[in-house]
C-alpha atoms as a PDB file:
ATOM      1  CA  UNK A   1      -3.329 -54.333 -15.840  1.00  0.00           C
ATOM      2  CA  UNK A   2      -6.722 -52.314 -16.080  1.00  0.00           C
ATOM      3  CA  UNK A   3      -6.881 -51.381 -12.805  1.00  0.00           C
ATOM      4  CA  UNK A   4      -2.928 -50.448 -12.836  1.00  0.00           C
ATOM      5  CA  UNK A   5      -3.374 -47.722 -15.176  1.00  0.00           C
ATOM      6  CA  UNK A   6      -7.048 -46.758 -14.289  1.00  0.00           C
ATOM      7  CA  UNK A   7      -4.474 -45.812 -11.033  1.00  0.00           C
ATOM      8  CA  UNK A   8      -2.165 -44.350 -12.912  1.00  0.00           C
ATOM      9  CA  UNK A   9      -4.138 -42.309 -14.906  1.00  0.00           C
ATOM     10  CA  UNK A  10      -5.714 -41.133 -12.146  1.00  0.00           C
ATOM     11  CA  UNK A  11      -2.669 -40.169 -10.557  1.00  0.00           C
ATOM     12  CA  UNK A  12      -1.599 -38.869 -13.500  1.00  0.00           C
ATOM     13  CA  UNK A  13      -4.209 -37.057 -13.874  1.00  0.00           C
ATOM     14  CA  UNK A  14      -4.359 -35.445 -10.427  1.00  0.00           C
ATOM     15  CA  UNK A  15      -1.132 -34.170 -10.754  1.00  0.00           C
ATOM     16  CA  UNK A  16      -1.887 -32.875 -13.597  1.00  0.00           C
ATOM     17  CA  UNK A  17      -4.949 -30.749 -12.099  1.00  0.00           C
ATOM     18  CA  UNK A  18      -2.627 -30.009  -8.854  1.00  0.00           C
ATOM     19  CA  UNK A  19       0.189 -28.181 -10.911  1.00  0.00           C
ATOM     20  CA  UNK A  20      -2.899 -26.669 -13.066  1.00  0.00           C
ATOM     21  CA  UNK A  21      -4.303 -25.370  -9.829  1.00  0.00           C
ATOM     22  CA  UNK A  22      -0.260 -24.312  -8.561  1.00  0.00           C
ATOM     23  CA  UNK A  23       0.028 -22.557 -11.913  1.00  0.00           C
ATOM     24  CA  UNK A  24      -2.965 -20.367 -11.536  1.00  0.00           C
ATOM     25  CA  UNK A  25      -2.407 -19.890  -7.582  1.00  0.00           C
ATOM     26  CA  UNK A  26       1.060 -17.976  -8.756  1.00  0.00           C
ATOM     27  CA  UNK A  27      -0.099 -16.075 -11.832  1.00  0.00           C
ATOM     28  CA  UNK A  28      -3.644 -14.993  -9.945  1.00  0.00           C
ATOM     29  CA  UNK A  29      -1.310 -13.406  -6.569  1.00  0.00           C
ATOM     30  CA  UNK A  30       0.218 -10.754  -8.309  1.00  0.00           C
ATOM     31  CA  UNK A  31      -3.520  -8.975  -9.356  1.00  0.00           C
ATOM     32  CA  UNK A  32      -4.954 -10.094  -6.420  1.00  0.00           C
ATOM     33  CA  UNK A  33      -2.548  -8.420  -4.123  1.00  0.00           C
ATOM     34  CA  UNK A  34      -2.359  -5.423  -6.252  1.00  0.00           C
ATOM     35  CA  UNK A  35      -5.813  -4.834  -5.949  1.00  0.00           C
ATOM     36  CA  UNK A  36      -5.279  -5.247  -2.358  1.00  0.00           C
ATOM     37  CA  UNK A  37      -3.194  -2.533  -2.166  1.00  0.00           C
ATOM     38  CA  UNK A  38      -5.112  -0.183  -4.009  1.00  0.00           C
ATOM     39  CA  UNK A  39      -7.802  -0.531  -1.545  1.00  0.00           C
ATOM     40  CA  UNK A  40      -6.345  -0.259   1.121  1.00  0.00           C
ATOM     41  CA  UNK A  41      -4.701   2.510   3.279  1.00  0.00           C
ATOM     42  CA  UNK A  42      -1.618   3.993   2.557  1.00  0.00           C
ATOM     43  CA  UNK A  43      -0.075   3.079   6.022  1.00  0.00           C
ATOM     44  CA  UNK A  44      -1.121  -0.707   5.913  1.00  0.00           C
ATOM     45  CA  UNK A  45       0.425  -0.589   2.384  1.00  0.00           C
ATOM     46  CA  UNK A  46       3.806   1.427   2.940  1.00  0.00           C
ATOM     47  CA  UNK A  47       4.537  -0.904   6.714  1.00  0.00           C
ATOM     48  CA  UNK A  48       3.882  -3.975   4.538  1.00  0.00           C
ATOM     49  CA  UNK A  49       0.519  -5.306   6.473  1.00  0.00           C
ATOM     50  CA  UNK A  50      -1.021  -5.866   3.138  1.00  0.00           C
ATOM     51  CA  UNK A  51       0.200 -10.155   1.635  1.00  0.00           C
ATOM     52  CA  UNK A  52      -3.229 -11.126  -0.071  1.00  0.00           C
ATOM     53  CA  UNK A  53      -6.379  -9.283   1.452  1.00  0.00           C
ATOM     54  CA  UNK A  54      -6.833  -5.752   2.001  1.00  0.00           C
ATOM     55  CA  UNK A  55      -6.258  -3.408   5.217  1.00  0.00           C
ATOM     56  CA  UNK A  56      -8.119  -0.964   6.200  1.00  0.00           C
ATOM     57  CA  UNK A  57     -10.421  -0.689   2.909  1.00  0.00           C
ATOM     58  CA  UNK A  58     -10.290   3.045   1.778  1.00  0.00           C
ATOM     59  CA  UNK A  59     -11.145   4.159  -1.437  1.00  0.00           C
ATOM     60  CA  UNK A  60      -8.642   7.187  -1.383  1.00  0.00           C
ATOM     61  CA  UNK A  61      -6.561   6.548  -4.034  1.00  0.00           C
ATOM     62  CA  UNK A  62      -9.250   5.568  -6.676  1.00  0.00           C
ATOM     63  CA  UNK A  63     -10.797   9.072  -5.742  1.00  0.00           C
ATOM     64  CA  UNK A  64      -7.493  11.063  -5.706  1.00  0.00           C
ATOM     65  CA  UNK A  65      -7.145   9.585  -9.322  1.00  0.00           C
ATOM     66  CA  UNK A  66     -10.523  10.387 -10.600  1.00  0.00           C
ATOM     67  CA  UNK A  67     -10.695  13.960  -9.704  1.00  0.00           C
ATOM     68  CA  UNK A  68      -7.447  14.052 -11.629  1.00  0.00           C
ATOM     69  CA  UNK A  69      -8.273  15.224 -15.237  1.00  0.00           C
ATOM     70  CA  UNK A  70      -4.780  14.153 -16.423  1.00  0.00           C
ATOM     71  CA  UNK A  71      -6.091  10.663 -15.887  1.00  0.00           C
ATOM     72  CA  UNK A  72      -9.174  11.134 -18.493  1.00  0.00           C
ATOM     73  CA  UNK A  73      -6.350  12.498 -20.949  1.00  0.00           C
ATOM     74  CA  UNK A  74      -4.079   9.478 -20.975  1.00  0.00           C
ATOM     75  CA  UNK A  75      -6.977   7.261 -20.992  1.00  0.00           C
ATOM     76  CA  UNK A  76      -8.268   8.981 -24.176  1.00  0.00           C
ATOM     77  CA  UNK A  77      -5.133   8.767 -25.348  1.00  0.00           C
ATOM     78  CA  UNK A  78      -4.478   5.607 -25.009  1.00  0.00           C
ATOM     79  CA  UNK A  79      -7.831   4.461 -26.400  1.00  0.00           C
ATOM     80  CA  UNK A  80      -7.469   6.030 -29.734  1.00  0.00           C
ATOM     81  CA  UNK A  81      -3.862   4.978 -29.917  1.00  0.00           C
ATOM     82  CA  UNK A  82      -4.740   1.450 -29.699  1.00  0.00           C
ATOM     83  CA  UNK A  83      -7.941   1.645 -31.842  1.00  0.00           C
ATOM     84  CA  UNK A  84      -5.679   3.523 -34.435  1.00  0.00           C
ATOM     85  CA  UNK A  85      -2.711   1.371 -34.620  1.00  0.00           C
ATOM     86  CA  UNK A  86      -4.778  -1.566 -34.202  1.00  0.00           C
ATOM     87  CA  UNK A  87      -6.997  -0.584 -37.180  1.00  0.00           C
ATOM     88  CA  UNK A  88      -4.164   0.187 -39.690  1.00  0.00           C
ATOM     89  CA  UNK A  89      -1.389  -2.282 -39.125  1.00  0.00           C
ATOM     90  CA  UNK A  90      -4.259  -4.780 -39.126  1.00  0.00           C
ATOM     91  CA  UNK A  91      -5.701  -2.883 -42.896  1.00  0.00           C
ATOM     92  CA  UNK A  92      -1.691  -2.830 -43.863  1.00  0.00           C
ATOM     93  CA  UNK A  93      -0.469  -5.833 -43.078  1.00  0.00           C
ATOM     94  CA  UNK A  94      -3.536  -7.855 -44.615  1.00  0.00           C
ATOM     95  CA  UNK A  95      -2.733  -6.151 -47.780  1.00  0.00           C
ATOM     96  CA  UNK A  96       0.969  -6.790 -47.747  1.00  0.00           C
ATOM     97  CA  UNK A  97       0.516 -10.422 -46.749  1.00  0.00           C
ATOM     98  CA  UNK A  98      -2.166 -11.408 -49.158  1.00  0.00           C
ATOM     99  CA  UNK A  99      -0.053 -10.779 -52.555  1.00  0.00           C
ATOM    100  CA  UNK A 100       2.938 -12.479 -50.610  1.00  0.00           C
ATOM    101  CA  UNK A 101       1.062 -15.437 -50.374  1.00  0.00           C
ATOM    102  CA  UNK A 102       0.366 -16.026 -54.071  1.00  0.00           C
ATOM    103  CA  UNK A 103       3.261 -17.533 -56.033  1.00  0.00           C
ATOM    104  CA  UNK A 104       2.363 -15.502 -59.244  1.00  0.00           C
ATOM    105  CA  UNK A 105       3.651 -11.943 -57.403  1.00  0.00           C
ATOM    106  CA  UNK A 106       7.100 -11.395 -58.867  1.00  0.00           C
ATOM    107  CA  UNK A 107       9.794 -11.002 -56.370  1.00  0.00           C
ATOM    108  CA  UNK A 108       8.083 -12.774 -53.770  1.00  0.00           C
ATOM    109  CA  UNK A 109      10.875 -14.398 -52.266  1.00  0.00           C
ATOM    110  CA  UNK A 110      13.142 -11.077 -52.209  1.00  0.00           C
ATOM    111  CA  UNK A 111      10.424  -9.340 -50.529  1.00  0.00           C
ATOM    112  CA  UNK A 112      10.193 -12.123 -47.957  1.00  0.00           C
ATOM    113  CA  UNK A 113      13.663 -11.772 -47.328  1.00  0.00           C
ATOM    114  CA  UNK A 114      13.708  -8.481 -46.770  1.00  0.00           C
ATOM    115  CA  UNK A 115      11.053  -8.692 -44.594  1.00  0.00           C
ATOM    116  CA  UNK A 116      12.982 -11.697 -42.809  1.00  0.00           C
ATOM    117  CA  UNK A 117      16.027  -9.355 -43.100  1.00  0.00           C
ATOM    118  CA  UNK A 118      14.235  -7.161 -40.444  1.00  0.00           C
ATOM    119  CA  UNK A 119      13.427  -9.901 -37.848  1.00  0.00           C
ATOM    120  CA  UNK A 120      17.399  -9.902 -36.930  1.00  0.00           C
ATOM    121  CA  UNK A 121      18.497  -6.308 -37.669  1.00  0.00           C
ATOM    122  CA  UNK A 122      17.115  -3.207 -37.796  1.00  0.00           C
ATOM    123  CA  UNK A 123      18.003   0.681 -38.549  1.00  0.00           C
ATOM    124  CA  UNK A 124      18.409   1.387 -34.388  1.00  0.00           C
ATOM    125  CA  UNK A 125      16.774   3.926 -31.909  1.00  0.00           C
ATOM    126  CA  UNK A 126      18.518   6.693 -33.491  1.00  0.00           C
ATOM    127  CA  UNK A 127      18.231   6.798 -36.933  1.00  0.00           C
ATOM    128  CA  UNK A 128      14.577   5.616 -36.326  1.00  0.00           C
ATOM    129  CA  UNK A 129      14.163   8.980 -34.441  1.00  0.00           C
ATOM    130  CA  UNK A 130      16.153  10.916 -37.244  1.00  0.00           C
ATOM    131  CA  UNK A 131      13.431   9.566 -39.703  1.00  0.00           C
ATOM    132  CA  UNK A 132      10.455  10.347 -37.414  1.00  0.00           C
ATOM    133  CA  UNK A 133      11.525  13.796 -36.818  1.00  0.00           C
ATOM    134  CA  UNK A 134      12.410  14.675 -40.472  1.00  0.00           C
ATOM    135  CA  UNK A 135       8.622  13.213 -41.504  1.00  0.00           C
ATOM    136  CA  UNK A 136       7.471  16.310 -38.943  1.00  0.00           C
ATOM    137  CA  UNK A 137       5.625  13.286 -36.519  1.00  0.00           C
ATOM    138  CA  UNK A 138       7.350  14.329 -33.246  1.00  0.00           C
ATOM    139  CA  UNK A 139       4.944  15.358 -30.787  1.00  0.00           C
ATOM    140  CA  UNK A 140       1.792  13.559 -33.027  1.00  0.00           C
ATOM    141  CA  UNK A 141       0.112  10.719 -32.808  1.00  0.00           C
ATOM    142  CA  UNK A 142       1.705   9.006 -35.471  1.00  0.00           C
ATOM    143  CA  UNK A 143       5.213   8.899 -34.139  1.00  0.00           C
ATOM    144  CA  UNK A 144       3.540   6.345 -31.817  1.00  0.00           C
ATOM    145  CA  UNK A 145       1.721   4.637 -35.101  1.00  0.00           C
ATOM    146  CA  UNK A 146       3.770   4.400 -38.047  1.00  0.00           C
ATOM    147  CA  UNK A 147       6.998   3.413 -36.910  1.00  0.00           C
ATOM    148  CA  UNK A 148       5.317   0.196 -35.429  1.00  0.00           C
ATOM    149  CA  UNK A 149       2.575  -0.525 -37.895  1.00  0.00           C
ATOM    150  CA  UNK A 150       3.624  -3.555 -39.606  1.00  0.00           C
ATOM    151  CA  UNK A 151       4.901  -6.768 -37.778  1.00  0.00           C
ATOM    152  CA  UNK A 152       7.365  -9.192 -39.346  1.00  0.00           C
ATOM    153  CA  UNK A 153       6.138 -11.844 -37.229  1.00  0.00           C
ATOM    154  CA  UNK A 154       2.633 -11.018 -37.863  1.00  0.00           C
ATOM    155  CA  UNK A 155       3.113 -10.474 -41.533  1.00  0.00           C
ATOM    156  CA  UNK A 156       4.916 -13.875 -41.473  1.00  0.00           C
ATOM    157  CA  UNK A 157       1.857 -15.696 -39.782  1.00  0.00           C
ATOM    158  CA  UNK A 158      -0.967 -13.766 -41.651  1.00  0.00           C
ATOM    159  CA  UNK A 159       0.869 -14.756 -44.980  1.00  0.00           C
ATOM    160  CA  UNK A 160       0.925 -18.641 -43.864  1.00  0.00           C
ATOM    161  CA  UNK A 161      -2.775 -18.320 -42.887  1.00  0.00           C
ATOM    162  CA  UNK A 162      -3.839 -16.670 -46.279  1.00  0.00           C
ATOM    163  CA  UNK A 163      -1.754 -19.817 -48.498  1.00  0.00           C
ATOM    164  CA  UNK A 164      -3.899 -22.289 -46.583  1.00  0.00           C
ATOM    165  CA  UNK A 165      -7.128 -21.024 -48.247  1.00  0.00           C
ATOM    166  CA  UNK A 166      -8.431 -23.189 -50.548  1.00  0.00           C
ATOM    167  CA  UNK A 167      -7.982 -21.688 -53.982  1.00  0.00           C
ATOM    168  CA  UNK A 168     -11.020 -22.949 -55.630  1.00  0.00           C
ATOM    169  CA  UNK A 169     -12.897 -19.795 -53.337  1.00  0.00           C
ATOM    170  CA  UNK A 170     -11.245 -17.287 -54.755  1.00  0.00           C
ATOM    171  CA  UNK A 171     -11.060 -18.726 -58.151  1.00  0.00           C
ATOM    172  CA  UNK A 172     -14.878 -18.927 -57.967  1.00  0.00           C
ATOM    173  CA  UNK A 173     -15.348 -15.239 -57.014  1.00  0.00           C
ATOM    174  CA  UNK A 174     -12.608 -13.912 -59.785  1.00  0.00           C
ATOM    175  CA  UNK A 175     -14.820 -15.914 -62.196  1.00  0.00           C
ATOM    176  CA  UNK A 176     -17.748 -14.302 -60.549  1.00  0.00           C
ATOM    177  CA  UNK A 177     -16.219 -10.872 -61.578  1.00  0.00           C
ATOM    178  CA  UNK A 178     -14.237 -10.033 -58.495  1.00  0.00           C
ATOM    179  CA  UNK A 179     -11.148  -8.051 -58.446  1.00  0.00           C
ATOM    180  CA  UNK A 180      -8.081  -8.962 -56.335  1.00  0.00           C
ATOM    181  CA  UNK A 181      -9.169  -6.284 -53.841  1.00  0.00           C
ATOM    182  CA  UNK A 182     -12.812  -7.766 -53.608  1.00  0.00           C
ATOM    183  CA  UNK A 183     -11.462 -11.041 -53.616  1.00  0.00           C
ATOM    184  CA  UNK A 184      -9.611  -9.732 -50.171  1.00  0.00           C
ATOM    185  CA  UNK A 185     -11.944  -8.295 -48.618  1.00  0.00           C
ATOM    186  CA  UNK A 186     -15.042  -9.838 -49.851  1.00  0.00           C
ATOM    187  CA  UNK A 187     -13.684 -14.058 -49.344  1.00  0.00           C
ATOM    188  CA  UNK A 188     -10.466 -13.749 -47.496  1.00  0.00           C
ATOM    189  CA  UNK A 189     -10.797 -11.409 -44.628  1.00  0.00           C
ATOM    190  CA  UNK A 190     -14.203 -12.823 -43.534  1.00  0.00           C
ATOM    191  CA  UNK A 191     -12.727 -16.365 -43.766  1.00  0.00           C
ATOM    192  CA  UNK A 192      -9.415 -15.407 -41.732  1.00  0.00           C
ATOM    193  CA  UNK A 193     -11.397 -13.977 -38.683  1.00  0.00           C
ATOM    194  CA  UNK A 194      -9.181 -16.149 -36.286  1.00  0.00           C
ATOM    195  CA  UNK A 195      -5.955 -14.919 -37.428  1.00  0.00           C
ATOM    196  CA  UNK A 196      -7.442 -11.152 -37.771  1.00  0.00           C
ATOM    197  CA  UNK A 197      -8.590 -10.944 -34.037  1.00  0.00           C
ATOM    198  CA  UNK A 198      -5.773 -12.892 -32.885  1.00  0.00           C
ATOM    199  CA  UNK A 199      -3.202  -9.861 -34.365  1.00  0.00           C
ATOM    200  CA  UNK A 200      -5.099  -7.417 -33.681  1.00  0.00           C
ATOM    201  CA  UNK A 201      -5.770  -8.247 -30.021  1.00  0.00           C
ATOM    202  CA  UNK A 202      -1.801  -9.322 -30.118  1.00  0.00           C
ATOM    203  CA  UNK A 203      -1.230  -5.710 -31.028  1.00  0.00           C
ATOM    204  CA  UNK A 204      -3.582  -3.592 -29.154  1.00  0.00           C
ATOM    205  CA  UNK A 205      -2.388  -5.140 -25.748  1.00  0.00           C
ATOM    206  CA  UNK A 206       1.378  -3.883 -26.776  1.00  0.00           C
ATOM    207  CA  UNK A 207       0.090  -0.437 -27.885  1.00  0.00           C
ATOM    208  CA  UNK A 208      -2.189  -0.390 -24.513  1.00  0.00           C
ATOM    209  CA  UNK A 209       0.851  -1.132 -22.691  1.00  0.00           C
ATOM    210  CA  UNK A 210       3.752   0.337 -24.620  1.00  0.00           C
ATOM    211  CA  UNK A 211       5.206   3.785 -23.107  1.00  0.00           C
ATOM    212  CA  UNK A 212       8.975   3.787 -24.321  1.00  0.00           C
ATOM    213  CA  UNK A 213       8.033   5.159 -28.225  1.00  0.00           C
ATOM    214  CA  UNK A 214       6.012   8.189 -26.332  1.00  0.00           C
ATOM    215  CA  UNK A 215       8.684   8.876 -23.662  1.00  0.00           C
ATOM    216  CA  UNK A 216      10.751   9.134 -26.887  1.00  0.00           C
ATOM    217  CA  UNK A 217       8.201  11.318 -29.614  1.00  0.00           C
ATOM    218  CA  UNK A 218       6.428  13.350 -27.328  1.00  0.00           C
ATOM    219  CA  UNK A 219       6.887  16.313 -25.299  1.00  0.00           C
ATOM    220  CA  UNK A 220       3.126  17.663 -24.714  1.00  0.00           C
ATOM    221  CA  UNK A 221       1.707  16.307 -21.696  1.00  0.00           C
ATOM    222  CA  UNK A 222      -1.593  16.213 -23.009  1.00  0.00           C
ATOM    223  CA  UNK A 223      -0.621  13.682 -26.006  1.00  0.00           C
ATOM    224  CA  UNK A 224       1.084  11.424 -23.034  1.00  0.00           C
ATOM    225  CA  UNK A 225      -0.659   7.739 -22.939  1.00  0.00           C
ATOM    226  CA  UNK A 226      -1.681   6.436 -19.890  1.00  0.00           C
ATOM    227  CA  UNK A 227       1.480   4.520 -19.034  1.00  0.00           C
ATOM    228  CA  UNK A 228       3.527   7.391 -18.466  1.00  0.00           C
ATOM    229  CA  UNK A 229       0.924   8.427 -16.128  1.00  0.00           C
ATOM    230  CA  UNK A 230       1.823   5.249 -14.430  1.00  0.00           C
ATOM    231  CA  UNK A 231       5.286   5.323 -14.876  1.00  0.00           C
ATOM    232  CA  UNK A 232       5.247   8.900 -13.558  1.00  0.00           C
ATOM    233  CA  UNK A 233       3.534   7.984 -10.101  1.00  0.00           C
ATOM    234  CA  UNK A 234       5.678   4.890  -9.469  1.00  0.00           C
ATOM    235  CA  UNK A 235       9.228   6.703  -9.984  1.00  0.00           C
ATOM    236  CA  UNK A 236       7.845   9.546  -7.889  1.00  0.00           C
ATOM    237  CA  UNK A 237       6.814   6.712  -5.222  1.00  0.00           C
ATOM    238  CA  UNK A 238      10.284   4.982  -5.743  1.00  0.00           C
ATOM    239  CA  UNK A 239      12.448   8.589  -5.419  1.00  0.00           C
ATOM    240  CA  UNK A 240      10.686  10.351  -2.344  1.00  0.00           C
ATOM    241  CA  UNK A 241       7.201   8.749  -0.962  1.00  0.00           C
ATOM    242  CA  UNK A 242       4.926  11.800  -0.399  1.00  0.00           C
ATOM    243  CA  UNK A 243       6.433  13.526  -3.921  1.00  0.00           C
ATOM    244  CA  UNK A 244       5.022  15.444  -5.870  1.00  0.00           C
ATOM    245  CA  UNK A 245       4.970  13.490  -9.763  1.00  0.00           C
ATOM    246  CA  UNK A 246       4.641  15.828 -12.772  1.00  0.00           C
ATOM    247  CA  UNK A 247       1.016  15.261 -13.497  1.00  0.00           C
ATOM    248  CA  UNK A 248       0.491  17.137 -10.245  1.00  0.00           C
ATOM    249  CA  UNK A 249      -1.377  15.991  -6.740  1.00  0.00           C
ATOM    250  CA  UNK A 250       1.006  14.255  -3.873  1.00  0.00           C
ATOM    251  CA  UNK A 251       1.453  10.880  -4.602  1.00  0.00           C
ATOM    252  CA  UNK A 252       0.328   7.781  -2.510  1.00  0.00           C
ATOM    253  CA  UNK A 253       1.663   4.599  -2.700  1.00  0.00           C
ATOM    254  CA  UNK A 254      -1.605   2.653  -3.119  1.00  0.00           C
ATOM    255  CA  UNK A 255      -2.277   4.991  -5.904  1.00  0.00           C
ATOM    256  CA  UNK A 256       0.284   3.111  -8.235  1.00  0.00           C
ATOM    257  CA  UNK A 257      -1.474   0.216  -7.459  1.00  0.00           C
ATOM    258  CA  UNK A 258      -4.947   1.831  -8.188  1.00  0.00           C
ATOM    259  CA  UNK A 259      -3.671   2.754 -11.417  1.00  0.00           C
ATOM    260  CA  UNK A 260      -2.209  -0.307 -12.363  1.00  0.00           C
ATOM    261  CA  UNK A 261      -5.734  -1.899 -11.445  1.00  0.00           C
ATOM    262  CA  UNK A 262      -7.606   1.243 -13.898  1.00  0.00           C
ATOM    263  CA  UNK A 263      -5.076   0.334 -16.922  1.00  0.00           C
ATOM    264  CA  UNK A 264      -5.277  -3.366 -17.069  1.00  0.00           C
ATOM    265  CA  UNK A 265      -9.192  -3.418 -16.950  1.00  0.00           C
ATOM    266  CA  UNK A 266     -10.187  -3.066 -20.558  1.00  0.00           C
ATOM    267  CA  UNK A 267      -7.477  -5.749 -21.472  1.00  0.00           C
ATOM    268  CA  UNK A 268      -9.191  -7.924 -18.638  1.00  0.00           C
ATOM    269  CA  UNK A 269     -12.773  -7.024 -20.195  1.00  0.00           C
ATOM    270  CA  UNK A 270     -11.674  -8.089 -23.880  1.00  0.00           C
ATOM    271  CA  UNK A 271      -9.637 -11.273 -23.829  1.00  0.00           C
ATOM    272  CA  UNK A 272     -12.228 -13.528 -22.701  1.00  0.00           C
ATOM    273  CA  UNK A 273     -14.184 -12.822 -25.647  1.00  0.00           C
ATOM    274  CA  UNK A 274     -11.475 -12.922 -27.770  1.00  0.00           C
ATOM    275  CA  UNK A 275      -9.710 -15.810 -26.476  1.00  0.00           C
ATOM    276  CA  UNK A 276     -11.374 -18.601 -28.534  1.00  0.00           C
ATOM    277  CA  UNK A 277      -9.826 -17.214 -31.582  1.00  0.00           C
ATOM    278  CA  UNK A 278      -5.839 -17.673 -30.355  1.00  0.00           C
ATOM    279  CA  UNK A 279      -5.176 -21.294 -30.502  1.00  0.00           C
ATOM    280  CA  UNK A 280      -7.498 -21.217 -33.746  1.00  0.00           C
ATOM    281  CA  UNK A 281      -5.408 -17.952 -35.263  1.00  0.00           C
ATOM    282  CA  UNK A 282      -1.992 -18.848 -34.549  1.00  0.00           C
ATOM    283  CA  UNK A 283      -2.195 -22.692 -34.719  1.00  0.00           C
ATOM    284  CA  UNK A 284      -3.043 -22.065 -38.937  1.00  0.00           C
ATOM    285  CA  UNK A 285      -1.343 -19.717 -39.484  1.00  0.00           C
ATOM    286  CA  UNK A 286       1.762 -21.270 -37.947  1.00  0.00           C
ATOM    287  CA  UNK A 287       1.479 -25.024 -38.876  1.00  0.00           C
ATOM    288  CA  UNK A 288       2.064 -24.672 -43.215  1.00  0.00           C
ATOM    289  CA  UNK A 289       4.936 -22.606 -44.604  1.00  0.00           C
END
């Protein structure tokens, strides 16, 4: 019997690291091949020559986008974007979801279901855009920030993850003299680290790679983030190769792949540091209601 399932769970097992290794094999092709592209030249790219490793390595389309100053712009702009709405709806939703996990904050449960309420319906694209543009926010950075800036989901999981706190901490520091504010962000933020850098990575990738709220708010080109720099170049590739795309200079086809390569590198940079603090961050905060 022991050698039976020593054999099974060694078959078992190397199945297990086969589909592991199948897994990564399909999700590591598509930035692989990208990068491919970007380096190499246009030709090999637009007949198709380039499956996995480069053609003809050139470095044109990386330089055409560098001497571009409307790339520097959208990068800039997308940098303090992210930092922005990263740093706010992670200040505003901590302070909404700390009273609502504390059974002495009257209407507790009417606030949660309003804030429920908005999981499944909300006011539309419209009126949303009626509201931005009678606040005076078009064409500002904070027609990108505010309407976003508080999660349901995340308020939901930051809520869970501040009722699993043992009480007796912050029952020590109120005796200690602290107020409810110092108790937050003297004892609870430090102690909810996981779920902090878990949201707040959560939401900077979807502000790094969210385009459709300034496509909608903004008409300067010099508030545009760098996605509609992207999207720009690939619909001008897509329409006419050779076209010209608003943010000037004759578009390439491997420079859509350059780009991609430039926006997805800080994300790349960041979430190995930060991954530790996922399974950690939304296991908590998800496993007690």
């Amino acid at each position: 019997m022991k050698g039976e399932m020593s054999i099974g769970s060694r078959l078992f097992d190397i199945c297990n690291v086969l589909l592991m290794l199948v897994l990564i094999a399909l999700m590591m092709y598509p930035l692989v091949y990208v990068f491919s592209a970007s380096i190499s030249s246009n030709a090999a790219v637009s007949s198709g020559q380039v499956v996995l490793w480069p053609k003809s390595i050139t470095w044109a389309a990386y330089e055409k986008l560098f001497k571009n100053p409307n790339l520097w712009i959208s990068y800039w702009n997308t940098i303090r974007y992210t930092v922005v709405q990263t740093v706010l709806t992670l200040l505003a939703t901590s302070a909404m979801a700390y009273p609502l996990a504390k059974h002495w904050l009257p209407g507790r449960r009417l606030i949660l279901l309003m804030a429920g309420f908005t999981m499944l319906f909300n006011g539309g694209l419209i009126p949303t855009f009626l509201v931005v543009n009678q606040l005076g926010m078009i064409n500002t950075m904070w027609a990108i920030v505010i309407p976003t800036l508080i999660n349901t989901w995340y308020l939901f999981i930051m809520r869970t993850f501040f009722a699993a706190l043992p009480e007796e901490v912050e029952e020590a520091a109120i005796i200690d003299g602290c107020s409810s504010f110092q108790v937050l962000t003297r004892i609870v933020l430090p102690l909810s680290l996981p779920v902090m850098v878990t949201i707040g990575l959560f939401t900077a990738v979807n502000q790094w790679n969210s385009f459709f709220d300034a496509l909608i708010y903004l008409n300067d080109r010099q508030l545009y983030p760098l996605q509609i720099m992207l999207r720009s170049i690939i619909i001008a590739d897509a329409s006419l190769e050779g076209a010209q795309s608003e943010f000037d200079t004759t578009v390439l086809v491997t420079q859509k792949y350059a780009l991609t390569i430039i926006a997805i590198l800080p994300i790349l940079f960041v979430y190995p540091f930060l991954q530790k603090y996922f399974v950690q961050g939304t296991m908590i905060g998800g496993v007690k209601g």
